[in-house]
C-alpha atoms as a PDB file:
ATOM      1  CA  UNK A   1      58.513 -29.549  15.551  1.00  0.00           C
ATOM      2  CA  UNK A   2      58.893 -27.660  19.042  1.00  0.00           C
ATOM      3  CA  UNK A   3      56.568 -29.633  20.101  1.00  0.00           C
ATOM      4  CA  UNK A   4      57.532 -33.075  19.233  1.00  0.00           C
ATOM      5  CA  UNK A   5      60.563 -32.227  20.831  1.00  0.00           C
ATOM      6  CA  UNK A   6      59.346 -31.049  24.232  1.00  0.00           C
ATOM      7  CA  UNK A   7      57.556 -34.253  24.347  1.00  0.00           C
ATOM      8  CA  UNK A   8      60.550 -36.545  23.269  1.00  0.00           C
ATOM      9  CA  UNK A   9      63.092 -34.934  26.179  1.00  0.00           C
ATOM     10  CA  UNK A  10      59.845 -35.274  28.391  1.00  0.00           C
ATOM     11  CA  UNK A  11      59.676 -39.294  27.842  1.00  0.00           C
ATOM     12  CA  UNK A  12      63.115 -39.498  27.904  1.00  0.00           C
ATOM     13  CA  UNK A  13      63.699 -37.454  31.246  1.00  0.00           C
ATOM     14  CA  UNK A  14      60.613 -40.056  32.886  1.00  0.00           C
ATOM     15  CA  UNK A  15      62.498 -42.964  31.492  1.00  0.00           C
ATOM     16  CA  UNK A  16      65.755 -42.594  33.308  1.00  0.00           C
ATOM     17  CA  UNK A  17      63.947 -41.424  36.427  1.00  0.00           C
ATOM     18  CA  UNK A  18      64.745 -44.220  39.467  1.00  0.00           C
ATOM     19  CA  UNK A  19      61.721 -46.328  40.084  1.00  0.00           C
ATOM     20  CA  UNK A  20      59.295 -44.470  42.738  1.00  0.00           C
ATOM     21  CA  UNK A  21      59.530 -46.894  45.611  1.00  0.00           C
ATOM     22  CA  UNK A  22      56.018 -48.029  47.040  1.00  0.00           C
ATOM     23  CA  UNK A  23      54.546 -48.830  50.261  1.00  0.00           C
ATOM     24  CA  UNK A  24      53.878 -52.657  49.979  1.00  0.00           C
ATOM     25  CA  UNK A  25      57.805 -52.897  48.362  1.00  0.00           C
ATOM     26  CA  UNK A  26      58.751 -53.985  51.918  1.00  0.00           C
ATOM     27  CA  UNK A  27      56.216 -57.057  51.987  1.00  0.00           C
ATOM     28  CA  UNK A  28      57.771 -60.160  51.367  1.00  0.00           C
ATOM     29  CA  UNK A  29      59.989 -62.749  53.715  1.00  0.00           C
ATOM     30  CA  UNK A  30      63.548 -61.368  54.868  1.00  0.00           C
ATOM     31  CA  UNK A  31      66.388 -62.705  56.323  1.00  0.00           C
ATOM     32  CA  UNK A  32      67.992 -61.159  59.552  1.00  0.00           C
ATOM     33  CA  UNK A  33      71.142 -60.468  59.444  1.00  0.00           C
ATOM     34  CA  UNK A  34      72.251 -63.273  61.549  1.00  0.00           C
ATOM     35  CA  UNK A  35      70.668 -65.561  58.997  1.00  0.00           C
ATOM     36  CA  UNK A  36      69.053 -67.688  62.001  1.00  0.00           C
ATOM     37  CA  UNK A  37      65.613 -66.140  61.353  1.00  0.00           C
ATOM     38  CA  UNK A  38      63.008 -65.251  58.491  1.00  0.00           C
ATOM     39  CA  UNK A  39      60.384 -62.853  58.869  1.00  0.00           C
ATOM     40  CA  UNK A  40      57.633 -62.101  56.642  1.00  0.00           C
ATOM     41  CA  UNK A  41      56.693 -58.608  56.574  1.00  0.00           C
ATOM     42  CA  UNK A  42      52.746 -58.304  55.430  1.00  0.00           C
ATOM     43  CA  UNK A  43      50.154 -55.553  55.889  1.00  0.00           C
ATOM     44  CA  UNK A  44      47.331 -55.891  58.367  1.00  0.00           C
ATOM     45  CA  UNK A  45      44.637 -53.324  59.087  1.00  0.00           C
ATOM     46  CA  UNK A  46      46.798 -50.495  57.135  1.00  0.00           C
ATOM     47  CA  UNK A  47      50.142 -51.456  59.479  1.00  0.00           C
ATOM     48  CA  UNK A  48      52.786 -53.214  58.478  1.00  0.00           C
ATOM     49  CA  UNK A  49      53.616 -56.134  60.749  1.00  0.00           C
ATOM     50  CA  UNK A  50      56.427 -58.942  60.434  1.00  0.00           C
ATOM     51  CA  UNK A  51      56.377 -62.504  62.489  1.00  0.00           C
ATOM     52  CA  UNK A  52      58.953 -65.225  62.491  1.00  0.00           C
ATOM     53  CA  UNK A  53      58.147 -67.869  59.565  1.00  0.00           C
ATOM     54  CA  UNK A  54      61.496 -69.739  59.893  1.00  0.00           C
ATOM     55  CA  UNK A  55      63.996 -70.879  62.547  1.00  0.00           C
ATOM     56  CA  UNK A  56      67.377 -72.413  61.945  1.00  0.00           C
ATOM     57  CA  UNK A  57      66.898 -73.981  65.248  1.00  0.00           C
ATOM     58  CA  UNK A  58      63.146 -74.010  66.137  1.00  0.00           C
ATOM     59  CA  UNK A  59      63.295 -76.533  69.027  1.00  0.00           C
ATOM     60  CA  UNK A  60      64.993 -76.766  71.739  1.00  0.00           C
ATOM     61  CA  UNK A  61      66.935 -79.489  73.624  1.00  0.00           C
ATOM     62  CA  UNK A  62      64.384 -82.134  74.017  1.00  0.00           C
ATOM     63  CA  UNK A  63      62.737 -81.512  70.743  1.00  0.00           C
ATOM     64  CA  UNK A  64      60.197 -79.279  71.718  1.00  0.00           C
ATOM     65  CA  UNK A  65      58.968 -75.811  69.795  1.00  0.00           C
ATOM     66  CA  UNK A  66      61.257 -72.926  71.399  1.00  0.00           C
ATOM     67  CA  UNK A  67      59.291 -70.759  73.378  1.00  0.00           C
ATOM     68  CA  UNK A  68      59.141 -67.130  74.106  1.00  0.00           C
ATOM     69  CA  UNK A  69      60.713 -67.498  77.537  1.00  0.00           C
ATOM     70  CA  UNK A  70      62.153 -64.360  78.266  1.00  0.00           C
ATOM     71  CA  UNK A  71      59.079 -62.642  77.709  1.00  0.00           C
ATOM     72  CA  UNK A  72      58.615 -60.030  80.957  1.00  0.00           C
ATOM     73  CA  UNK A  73      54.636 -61.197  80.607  1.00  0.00           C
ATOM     74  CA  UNK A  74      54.829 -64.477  82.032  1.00  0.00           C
ATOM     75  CA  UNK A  75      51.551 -65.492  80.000  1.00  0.00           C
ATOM     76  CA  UNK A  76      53.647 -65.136  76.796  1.00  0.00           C
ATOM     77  CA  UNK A  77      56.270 -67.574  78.010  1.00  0.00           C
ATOM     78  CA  UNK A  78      54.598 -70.496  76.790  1.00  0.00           C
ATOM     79  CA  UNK A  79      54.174 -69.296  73.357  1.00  0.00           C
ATOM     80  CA  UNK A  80      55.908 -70.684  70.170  1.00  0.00           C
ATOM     81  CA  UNK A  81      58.845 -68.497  68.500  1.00  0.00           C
ATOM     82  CA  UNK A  82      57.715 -69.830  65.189  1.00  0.00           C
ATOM     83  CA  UNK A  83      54.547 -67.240  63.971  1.00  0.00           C
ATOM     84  CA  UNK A  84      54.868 -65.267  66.707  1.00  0.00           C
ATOM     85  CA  UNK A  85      54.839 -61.178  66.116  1.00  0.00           C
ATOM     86  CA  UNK A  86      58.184 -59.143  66.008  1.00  0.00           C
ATOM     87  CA  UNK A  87      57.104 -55.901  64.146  1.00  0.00           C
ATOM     88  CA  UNK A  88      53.859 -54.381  64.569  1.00  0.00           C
ATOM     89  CA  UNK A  89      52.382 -50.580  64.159  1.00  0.00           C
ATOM     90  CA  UNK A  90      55.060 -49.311  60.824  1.00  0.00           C
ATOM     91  CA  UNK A  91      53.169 -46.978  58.201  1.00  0.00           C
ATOM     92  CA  UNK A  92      54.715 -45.988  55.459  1.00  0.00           C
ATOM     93  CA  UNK A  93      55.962 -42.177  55.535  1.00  0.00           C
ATOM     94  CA  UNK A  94      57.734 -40.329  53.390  1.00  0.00           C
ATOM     95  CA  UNK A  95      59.874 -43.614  51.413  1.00  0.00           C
ATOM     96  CA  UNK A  96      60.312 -45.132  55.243  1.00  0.00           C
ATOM     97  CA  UNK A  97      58.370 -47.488  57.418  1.00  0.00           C
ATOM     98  CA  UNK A  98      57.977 -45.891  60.855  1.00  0.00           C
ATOM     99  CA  UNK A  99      56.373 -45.445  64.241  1.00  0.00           C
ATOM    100  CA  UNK A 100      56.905 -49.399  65.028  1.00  0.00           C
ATOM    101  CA  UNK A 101      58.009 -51.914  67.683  1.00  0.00           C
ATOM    102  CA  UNK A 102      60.183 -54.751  66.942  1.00  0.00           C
ATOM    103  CA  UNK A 103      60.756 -57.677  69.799  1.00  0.00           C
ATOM    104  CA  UNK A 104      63.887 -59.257  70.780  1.00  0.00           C
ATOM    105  CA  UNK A 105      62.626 -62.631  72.259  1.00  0.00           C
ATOM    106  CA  UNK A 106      66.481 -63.160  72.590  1.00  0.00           C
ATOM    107  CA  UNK A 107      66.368 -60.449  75.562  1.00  0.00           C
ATOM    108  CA  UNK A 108      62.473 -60.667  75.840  1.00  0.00           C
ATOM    109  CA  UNK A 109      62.277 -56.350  74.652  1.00  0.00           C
ATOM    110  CA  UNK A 110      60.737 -53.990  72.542  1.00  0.00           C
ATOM    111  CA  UNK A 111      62.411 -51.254  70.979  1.00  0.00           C
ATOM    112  CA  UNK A 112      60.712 -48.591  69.212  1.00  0.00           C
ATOM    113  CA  UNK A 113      61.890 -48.891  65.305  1.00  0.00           C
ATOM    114  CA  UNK A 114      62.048 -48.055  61.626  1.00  0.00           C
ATOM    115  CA  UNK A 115      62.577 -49.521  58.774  1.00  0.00           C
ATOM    116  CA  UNK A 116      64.430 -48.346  55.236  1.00  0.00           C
ATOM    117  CA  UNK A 117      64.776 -50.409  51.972  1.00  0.00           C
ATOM    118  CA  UNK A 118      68.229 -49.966  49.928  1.00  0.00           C
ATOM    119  CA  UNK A 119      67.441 -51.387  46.077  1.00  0.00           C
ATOM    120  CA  UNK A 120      65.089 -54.213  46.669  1.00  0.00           C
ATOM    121  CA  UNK A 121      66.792 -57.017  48.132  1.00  0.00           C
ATOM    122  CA  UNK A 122      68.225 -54.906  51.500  1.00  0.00           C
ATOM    123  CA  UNK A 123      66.432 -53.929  54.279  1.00  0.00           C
ATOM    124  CA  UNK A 124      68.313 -51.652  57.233  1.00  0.00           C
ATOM    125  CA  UNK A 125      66.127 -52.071  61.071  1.00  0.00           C
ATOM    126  CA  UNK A 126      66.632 -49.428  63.330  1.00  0.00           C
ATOM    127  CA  UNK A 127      65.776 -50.271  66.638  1.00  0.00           C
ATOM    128  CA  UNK A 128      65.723 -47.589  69.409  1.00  0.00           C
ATOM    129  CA  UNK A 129      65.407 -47.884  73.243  1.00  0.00           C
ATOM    130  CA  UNK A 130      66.102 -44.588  75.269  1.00  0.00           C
ATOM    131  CA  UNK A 131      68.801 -43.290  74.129  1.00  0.00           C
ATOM    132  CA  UNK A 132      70.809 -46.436  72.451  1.00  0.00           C
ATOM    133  CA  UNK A 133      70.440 -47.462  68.483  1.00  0.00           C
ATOM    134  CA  UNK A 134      70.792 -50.292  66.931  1.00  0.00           C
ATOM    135  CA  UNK A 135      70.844 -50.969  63.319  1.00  0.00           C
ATOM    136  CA  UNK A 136      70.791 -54.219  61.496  1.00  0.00           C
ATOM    137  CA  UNK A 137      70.656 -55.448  57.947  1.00  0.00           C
ATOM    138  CA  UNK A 138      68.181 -57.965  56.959  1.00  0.00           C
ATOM    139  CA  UNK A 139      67.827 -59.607  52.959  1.00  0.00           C
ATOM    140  CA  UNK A 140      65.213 -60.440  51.084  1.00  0.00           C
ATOM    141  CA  UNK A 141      64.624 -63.963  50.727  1.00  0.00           C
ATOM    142  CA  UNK A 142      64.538 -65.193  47.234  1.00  0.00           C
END
């Protein structure tokens, strides 16, 4: 009887445990939190590494694909917006996503950053540069 009831508060305790999060729960396509932008986060050589997959305005005046014209590597200027990087180098440590870069190809810089999932659906970017930090919001597209 002792027994059966150490292992019935043992199942029960496991039951009502929260859900272990996992490395790969950050893959998937997220909104930022201006909503202009999607990027799909997906793992690449044991990094985690997002690019842009959607624009709300991909082209610019005359129609064209907007370019990555603020880029301080004036090779990079020519290249498309849509697929190109924006978070590269994150491993997974200890229920965060660290030791990465995000671009801005807004201001054409890199920031040093983290990332940390709330639930499943919200994801909080912390971008750092010196000693100024930003952090955004971004939601999981559905």
């Amino acid at each position: 009887m002792k027994k059966l009831m150490i292992l019935l508060l043992t199942s029960i305790s496991i039951s009502v445990l929260p859900a272990q999060q996992k490395a790969d729960d950050i893959l998937g396509i997220w909104s930022v939190d201006s909503q202009d932008a999607h990027i799909e986060i997906s793992q690449e050589g044991g990094e985690y590494v997002g690019k842009i997959v959607w624009l709300q305005a991909p082209n610019a005046d005359k129609g064209e694909p907007k370019t990555d014209k603020k880029n301080p590597d004036k090779n990079l200027r020519g290249r498309s917006l849509m697929g190109m990087p924006m978070l590269t180098g994150l491993t997974y440590q200890d229920g965060s996503w660290e030791g990465g870069e995000i671009y801005s190809a807004q201001k054409g810089k890199t920031a040093n950053c983290s990332l940390k999932l709330i639930g499943t659906d919200k994801l909080v970017v912390t971008a750092k540069v010196l000693r100024f930090t930003t952090t955004k919001e971004w939601t999981r597209v559905k």
